[in-house]
Protein backbone atom coordinates (compact mmCIF):
# COMPACT_ATOMS: atom_id res chain seq x y z
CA UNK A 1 9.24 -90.69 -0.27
CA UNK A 2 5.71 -89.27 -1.53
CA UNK A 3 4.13 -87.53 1.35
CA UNK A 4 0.16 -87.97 1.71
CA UNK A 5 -2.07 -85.86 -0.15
CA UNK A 6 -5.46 -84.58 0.76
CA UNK A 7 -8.60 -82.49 -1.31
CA UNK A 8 -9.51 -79.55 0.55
CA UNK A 9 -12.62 -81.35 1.05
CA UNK A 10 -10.85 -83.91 3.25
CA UNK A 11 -9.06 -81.69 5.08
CA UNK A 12 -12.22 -79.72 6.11
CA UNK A 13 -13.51 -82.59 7.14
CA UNK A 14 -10.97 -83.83 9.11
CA UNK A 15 -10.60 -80.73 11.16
CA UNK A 16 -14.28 -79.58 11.27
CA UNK A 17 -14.11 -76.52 9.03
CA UNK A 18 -15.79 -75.44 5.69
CA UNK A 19 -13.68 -75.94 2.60
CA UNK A 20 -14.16 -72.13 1.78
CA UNK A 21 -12.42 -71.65 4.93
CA UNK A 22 -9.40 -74.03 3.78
CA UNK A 23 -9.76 -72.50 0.33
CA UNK A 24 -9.38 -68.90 1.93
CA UNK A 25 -6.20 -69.90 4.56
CA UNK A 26 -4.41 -71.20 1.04
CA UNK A 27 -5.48 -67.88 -0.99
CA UNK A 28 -3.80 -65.89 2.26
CA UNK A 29 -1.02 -68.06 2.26
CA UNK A 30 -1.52 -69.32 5.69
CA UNK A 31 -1.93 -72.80 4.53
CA UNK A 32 0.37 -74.46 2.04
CA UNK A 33 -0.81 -76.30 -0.96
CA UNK A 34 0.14 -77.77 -3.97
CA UNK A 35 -1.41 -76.70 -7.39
CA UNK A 36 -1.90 -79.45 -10.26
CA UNK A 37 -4.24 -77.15 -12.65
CA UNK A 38 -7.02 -76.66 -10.60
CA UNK A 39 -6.77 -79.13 -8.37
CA UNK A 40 -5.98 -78.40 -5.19
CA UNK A 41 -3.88 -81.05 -3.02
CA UNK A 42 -2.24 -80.33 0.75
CA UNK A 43 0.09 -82.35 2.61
CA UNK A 44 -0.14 -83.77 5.93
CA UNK A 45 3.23 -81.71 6.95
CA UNK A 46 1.13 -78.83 5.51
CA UNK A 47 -1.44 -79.63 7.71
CA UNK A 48 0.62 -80.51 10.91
CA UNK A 49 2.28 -76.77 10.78
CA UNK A 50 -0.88 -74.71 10.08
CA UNK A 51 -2.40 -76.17 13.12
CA UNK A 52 1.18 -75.81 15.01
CA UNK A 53 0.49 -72.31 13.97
CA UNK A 54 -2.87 -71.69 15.08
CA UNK A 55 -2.02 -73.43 18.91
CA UNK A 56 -3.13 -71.51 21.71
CA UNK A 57 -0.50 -73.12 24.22
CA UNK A 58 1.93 -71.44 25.93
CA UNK A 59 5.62 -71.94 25.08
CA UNK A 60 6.01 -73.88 27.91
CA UNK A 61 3.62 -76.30 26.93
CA UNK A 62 4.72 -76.55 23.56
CA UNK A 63 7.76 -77.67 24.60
CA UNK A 64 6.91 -80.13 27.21
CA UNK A 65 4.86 -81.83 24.46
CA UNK A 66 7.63 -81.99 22.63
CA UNK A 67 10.24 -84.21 24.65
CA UNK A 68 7.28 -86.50 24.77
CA UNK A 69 5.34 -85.18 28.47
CA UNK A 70 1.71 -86.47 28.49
CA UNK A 71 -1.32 -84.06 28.90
């Protein structure tokens, strides 16, 4: 299966940041992405472990979340 693809426009958008930002994360290698040319195109897995990455919560938390508790 084809997973989603996004523009680093979208995905600035979506999460509220500047696309130099999202441009930057992917030079540093903090944010996967996928190269056609110079096109620039980042998954929604991509996406889902950056932020995973960046959480604040405490391992506890994490987990709980996890096995489905509610917040």
């Amino acid at each position: 299966m084809i997973a989603q693809l996004y523009t680093v426009d979208e995905i600035a958008k979506i999460i509220k940041l500047e696309p130099q930002y999202i441009r930057r994360e992917i030079k540093n290698e903090h944010l996967e992405a996928i190269r056609f040319g110079r096109e620039i195109r980042i998954s929604e897995a991509a996406v889902q472990a950056y932020l995973e990455s960046k959480s604040t919560f405490i391992p506890e938390m994490r987990k709980a979340i996890a096995e489905g508790a509610k917040i």
